[in-house]
PDB file of N, CA and C in Angstrom:
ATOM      1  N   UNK A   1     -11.973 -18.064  -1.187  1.00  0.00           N
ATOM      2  CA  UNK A   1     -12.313 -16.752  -1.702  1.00  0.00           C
ATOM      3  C   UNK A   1     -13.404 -16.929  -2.757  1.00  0.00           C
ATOM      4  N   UNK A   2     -14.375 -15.967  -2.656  1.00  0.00           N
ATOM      5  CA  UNK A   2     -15.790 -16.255  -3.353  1.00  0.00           C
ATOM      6  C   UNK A   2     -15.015 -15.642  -4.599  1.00  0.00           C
ATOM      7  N   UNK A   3     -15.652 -16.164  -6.479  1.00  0.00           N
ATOM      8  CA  UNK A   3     -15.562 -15.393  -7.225  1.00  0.00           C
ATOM      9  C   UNK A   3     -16.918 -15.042  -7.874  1.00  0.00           C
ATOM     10  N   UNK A   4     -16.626 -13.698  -8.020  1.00  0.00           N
ATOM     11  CA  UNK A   4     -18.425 -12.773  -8.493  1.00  0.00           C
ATOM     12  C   UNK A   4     -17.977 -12.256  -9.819  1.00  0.00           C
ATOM     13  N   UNK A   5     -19.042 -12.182 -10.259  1.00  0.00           N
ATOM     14  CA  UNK A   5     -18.558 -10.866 -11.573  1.00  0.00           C
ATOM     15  C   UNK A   5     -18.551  -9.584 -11.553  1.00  0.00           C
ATOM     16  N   UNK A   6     -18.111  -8.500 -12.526  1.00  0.00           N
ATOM     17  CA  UNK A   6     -18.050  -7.740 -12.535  1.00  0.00           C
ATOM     18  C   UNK A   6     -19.564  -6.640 -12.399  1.00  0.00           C
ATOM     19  N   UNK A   7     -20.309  -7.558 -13.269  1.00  0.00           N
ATOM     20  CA  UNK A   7     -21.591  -6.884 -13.710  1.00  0.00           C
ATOM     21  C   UNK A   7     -22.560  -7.476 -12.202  1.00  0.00           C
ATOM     22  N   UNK A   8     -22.292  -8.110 -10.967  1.00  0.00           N
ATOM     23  CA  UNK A   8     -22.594  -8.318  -9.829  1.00  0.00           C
ATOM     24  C   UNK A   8     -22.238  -7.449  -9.059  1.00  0.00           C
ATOM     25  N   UNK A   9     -21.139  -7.298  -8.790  1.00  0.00           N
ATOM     26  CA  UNK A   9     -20.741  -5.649  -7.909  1.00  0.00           C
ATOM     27  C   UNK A   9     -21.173  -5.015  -8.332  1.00  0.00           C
ATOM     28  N   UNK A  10     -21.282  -4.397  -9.620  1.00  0.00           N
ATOM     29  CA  UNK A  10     -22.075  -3.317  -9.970  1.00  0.00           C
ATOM     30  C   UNK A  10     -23.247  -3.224  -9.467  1.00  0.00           C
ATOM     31  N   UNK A  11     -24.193  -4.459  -9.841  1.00  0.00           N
ATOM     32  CA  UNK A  11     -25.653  -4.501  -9.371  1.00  0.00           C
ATOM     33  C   UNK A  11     -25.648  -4.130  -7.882  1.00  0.00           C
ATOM     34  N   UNK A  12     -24.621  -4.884  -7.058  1.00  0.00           N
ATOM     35  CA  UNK A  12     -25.357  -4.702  -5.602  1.00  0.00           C
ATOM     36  C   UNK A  12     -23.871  -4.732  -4.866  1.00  0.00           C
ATOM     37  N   UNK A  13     -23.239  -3.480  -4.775  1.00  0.00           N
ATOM     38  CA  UNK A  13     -21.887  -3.227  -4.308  1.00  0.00           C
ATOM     39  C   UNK A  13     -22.042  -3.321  -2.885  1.00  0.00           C
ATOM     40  N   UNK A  14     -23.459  -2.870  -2.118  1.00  0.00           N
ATOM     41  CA  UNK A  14     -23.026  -2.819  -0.826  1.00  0.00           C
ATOM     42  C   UNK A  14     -23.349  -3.759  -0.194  1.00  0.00           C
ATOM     43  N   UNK A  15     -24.162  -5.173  -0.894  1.00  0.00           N
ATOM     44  CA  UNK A  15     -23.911  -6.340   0.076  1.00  0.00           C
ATOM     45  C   UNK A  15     -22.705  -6.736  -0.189  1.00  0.00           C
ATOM     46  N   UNK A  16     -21.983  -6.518  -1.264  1.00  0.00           N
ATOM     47  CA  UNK A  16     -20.541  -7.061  -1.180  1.00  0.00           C
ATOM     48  C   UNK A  16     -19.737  -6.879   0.047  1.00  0.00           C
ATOM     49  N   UNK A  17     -20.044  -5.022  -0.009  1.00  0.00           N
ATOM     50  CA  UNK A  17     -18.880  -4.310   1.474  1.00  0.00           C
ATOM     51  C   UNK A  17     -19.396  -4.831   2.146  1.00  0.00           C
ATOM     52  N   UNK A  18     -20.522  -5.064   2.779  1.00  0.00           N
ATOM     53  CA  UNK A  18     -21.344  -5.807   3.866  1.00  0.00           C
ATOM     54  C   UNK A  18     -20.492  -6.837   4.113  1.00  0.00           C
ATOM     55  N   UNK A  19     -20.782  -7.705   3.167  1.00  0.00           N
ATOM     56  CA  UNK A  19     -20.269  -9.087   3.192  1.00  0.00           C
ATOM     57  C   UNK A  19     -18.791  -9.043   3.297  1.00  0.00           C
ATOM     58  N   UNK A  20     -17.615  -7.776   3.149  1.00  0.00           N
ATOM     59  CA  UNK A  20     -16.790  -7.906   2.965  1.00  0.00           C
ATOM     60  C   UNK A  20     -16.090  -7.530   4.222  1.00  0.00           C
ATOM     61  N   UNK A  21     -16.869  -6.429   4.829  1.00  0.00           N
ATOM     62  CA  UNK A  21     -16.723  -6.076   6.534  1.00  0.00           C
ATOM     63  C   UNK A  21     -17.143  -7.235   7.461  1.00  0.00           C
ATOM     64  N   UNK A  22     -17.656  -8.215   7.454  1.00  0.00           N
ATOM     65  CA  UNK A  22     -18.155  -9.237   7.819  1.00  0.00           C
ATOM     66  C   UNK A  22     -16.997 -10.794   7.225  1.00  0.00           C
ATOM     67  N   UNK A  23     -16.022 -10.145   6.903  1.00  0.00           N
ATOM     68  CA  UNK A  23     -14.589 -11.021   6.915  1.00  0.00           C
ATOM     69  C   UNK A  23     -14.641 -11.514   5.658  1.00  0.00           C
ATOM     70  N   UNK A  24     -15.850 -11.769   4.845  1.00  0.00           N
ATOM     71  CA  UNK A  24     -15.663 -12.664   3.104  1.00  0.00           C
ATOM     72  C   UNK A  24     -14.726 -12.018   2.023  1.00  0.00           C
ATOM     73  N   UNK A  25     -14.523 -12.474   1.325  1.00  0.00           N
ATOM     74  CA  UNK A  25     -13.095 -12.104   0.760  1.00  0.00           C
ATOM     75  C   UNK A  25     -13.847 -12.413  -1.154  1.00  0.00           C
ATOM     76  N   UNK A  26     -13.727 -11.567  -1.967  1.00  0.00           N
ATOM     77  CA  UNK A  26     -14.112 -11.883  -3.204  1.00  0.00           C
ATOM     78  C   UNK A  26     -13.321 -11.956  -4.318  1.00  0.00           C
ATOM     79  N   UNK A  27     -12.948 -12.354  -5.362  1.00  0.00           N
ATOM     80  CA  UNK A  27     -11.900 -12.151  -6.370  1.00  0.00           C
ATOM     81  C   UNK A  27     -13.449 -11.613  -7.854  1.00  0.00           C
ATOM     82  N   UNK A  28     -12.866  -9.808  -8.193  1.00  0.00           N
ATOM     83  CA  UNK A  28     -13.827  -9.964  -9.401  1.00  0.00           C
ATOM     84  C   UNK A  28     -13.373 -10.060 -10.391  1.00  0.00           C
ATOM     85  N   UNK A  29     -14.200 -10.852 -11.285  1.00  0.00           N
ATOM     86  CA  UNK A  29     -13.817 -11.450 -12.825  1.00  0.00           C
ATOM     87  C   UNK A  29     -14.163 -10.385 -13.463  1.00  0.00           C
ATOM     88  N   UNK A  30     -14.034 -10.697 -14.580  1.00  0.00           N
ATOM     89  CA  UNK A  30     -14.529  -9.881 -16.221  1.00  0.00           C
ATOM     90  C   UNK A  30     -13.993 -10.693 -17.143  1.00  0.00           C
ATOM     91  N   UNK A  31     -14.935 -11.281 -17.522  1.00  0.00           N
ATOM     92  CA  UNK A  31     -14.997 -12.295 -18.800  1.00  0.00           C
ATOM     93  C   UNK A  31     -13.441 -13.271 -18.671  1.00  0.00           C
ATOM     94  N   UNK A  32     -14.231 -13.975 -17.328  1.00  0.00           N
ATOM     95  CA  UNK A  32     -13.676 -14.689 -17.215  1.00  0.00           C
ATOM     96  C   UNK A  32     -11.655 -14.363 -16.824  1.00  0.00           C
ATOM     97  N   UNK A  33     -11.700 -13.271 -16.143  1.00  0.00           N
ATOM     98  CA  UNK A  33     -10.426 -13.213 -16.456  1.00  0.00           C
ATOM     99  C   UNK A  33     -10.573 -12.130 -14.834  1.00  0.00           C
ATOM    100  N   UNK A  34      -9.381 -12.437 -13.525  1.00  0.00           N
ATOM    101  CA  UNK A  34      -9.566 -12.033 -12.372  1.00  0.00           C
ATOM    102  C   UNK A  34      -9.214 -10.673 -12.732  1.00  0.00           C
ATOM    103  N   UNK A  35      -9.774  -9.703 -12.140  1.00  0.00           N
ATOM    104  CA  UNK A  35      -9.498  -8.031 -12.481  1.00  0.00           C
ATOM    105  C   UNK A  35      -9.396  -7.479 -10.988  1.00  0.00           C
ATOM    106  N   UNK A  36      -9.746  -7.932 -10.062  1.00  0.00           N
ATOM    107  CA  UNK A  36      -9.693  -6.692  -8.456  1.00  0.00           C
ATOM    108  C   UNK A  36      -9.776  -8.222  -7.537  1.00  0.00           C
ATOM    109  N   UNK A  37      -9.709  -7.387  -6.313  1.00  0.00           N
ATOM    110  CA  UNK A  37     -10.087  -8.485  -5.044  1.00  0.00           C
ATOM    111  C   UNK A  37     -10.902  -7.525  -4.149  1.00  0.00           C
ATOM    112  N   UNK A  38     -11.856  -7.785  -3.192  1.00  0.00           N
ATOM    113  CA  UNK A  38     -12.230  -7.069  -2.151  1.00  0.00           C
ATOM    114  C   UNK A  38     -11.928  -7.941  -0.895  1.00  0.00           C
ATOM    115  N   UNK A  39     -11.035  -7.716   0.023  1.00  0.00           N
ATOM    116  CA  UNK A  39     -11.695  -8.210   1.217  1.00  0.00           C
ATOM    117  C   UNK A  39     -10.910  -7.497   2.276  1.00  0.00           C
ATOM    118  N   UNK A  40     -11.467  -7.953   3.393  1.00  0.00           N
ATOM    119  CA  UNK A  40     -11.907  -7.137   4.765  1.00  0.00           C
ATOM    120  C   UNK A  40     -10.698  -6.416   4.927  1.00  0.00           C
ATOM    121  N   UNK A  41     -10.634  -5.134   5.200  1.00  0.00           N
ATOM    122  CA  UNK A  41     -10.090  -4.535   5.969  1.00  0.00           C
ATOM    123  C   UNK A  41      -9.523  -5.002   7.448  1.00  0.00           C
ATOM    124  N   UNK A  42     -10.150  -5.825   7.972  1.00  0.00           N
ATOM    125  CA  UNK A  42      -9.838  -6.160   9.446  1.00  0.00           C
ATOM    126  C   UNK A  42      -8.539  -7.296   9.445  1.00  0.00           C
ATOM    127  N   UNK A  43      -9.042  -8.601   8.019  1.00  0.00           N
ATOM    128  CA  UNK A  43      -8.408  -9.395   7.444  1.00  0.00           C
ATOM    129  C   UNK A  43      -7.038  -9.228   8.060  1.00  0.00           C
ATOM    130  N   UNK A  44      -6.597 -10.179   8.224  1.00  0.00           N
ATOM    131  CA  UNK A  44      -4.717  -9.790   8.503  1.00  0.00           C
ATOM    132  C   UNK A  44      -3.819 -10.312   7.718  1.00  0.00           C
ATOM    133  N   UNK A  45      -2.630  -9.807   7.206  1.00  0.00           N
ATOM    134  CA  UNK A  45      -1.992 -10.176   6.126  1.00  0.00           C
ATOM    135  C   UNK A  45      -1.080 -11.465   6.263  1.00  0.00           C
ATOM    136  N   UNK A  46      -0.545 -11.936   5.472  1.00  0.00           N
ATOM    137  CA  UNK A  46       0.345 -13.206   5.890  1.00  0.00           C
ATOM    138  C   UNK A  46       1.109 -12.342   6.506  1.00  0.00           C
ATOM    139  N   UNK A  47       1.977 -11.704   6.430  1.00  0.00           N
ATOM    140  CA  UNK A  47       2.971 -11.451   7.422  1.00  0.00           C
ATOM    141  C   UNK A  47       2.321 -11.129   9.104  1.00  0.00           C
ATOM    142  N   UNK A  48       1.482 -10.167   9.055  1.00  0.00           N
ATOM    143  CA  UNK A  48       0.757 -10.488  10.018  1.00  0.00           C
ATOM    144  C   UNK A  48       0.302 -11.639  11.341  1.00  0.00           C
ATOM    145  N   UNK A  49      -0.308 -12.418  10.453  1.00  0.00           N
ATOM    146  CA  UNK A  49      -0.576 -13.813  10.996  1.00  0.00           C
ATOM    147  C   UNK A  49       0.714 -14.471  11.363  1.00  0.00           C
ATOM    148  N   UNK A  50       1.843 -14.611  10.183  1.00  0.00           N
ATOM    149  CA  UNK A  50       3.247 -15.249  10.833  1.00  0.00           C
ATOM    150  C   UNK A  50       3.381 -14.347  12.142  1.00  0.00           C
ATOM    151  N   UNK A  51       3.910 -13.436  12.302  1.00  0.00           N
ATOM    152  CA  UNK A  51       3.922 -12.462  13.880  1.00  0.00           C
ATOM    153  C   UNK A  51       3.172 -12.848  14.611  1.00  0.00           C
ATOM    154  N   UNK A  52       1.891 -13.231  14.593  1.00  0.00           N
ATOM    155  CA  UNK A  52       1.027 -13.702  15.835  1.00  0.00           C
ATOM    156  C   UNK A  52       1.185 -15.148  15.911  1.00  0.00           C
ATOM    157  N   UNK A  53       1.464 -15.688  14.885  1.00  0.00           N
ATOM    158  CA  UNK A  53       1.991 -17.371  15.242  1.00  0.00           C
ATOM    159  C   UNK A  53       2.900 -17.073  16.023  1.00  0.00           C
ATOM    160  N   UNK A  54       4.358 -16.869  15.548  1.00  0.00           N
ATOM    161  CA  UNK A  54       5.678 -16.710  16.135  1.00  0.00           C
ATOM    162  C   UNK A  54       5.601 -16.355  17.735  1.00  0.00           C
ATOM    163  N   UNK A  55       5.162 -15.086  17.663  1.00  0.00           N
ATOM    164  CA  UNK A  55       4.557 -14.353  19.623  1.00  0.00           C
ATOM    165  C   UNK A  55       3.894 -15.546  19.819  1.00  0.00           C
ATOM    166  N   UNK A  56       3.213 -16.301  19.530  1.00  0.00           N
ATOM    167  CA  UNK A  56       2.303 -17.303  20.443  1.00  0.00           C
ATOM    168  C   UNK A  56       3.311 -18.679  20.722  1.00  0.00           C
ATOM    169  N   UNK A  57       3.907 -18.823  19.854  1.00  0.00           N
ATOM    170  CA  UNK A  57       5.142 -19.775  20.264  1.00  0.00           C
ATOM    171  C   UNK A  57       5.885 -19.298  21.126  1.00  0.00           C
ATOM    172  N   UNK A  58       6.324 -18.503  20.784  1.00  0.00           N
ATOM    173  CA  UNK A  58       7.699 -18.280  22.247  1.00  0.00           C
ATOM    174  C   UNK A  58       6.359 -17.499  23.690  1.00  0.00           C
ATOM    175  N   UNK A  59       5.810 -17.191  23.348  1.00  0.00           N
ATOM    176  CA  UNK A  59       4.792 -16.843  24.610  1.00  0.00           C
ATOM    177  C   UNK A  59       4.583 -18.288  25.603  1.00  0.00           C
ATOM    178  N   UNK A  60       4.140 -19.180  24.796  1.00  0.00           N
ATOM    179  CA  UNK A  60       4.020 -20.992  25.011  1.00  0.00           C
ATOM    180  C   UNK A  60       5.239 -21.514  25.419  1.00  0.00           C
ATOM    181  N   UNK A  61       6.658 -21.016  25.094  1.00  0.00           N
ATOM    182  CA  UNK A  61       7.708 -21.930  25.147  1.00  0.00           C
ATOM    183  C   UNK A  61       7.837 -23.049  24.230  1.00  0.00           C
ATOM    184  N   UNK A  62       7.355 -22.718  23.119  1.00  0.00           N
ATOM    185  CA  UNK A  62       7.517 -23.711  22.047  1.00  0.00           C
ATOM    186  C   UNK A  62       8.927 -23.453  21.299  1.00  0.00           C
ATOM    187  N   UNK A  63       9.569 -24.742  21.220  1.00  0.00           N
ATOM    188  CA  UNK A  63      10.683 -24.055  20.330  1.00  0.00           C
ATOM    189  C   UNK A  63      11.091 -25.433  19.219  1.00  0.00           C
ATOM    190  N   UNK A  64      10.638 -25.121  18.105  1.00  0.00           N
ATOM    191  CA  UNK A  64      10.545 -25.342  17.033  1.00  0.00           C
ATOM    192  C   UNK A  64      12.043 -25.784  16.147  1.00  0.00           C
ATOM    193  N   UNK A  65      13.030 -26.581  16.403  1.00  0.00           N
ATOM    194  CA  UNK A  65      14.016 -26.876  15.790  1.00  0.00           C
ATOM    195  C   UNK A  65      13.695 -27.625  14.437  1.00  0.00           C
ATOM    196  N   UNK A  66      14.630 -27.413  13.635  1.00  0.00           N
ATOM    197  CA  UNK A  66      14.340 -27.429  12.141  1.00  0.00           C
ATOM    198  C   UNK A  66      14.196 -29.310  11.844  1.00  0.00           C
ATOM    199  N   UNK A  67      15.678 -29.302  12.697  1.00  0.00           N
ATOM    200  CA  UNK A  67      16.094 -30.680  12.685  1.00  0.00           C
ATOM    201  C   UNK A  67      15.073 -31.499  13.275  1.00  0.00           C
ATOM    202  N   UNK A  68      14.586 -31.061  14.546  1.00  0.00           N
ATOM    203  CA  UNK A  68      13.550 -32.206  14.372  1.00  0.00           C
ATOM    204  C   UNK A  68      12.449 -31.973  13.961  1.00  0.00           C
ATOM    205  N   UNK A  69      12.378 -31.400  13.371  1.00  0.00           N
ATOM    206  CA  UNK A  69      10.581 -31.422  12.598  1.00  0.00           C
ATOM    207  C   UNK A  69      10.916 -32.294  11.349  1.00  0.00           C
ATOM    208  N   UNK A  70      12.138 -32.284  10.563  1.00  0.00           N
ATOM    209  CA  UNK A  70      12.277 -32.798   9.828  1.00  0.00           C
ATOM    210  C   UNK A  70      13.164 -34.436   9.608  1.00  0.00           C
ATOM    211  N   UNK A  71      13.178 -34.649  11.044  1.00  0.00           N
ATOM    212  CA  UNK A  71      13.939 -35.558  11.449  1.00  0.00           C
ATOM    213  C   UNK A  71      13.202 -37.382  10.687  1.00  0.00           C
ATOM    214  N   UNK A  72      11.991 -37.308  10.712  1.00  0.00           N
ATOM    215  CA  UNK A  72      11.709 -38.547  10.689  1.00  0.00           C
ATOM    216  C   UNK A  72      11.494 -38.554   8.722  1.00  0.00           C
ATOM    217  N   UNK A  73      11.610 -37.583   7.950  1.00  0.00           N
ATOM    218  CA  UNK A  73      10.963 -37.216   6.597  1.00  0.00           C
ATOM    219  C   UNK A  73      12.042 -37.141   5.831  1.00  0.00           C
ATOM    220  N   UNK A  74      13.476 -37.002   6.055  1.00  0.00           N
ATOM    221  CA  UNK A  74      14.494 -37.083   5.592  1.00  0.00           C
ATOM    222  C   UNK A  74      14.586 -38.889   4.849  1.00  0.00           C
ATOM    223  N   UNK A  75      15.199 -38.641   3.466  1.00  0.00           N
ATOM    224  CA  UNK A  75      15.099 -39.746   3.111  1.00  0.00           C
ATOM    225  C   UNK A  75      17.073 -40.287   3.250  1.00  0.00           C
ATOM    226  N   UNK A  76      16.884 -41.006   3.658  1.00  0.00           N
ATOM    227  CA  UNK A  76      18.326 -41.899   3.946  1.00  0.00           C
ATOM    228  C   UNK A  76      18.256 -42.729   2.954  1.00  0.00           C
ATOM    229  N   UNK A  77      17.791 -42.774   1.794  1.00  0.00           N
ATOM    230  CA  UNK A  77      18.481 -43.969   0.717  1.00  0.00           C
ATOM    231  C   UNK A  77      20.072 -43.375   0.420  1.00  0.00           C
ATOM    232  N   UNK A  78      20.986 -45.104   0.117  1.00  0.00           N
ATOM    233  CA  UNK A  78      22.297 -44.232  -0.270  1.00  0.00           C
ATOM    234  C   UNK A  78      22.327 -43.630  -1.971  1.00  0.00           C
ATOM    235  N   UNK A  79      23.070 -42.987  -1.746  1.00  0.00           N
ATOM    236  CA  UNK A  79      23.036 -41.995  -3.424  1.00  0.00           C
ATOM    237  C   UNK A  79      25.003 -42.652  -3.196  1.00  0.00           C
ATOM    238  N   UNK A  80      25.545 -41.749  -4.868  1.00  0.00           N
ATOM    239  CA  UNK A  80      26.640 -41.866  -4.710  1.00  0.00           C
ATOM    240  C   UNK A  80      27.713 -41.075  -4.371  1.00  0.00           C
ATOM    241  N   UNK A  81      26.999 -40.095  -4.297  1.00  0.00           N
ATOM    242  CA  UNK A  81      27.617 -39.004  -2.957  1.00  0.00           C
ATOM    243  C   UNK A  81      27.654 -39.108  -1.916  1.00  0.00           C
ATOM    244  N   UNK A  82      26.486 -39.953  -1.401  1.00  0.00           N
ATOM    245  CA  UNK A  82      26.568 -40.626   0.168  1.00  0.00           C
ATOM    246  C   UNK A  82      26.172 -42.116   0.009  1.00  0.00           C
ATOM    247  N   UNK A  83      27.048 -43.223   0.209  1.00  0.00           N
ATOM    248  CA  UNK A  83      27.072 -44.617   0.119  1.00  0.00           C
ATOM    249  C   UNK A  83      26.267 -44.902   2.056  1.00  0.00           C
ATOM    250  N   UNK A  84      25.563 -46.035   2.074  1.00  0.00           N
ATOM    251  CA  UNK A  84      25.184 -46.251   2.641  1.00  0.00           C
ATOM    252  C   UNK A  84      25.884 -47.073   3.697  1.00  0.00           C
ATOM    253  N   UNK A  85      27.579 -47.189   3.329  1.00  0.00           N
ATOM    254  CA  UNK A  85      28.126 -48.512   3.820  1.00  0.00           C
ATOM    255  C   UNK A  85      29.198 -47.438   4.500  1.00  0.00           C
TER     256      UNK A  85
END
């Protein structure tokens, strides 16, 4: 995400929208301190994007178990709640 200043939008707001209908995404400052965001309308939100991940997995037949994604990252040292013996 681009950051501009305040006294930049002002100067030239509609290459921003330009630039902002055209997918760029801006955060505006003011003295140093974030005050607004602009970006695209078309943009899709995280929740969004999760929904079109998810539909594209089960569309694929992907099926995603917890256990093994996390199967090899699990740490097995013994603790003393769980002894190794």
């Amino acid at each position: 995400m681009n950051k501009i200043t305040l006294e930049e939008v002002s100067q030239n707001l509609s290459n921003y929208l330009q630039r902002a209908q055209a997918g760029e995404s801006f955060v505006i400052f003011q003295a140093d301190q974030p005050v607004a965001k602009i970006v695209s309308a078309k943009s899709e939100g995280i929740l969004e994007a999760f929904d079109a991940f998810r539909d594209r997995l089960v569309a694929e037949g992907i099926n995603l178990e917890v256990d093994d994604i996390f199967a090899n990252v699990r740490d097995d040292t013994p603790t003393p709640e769980k002894p190794g013996w």
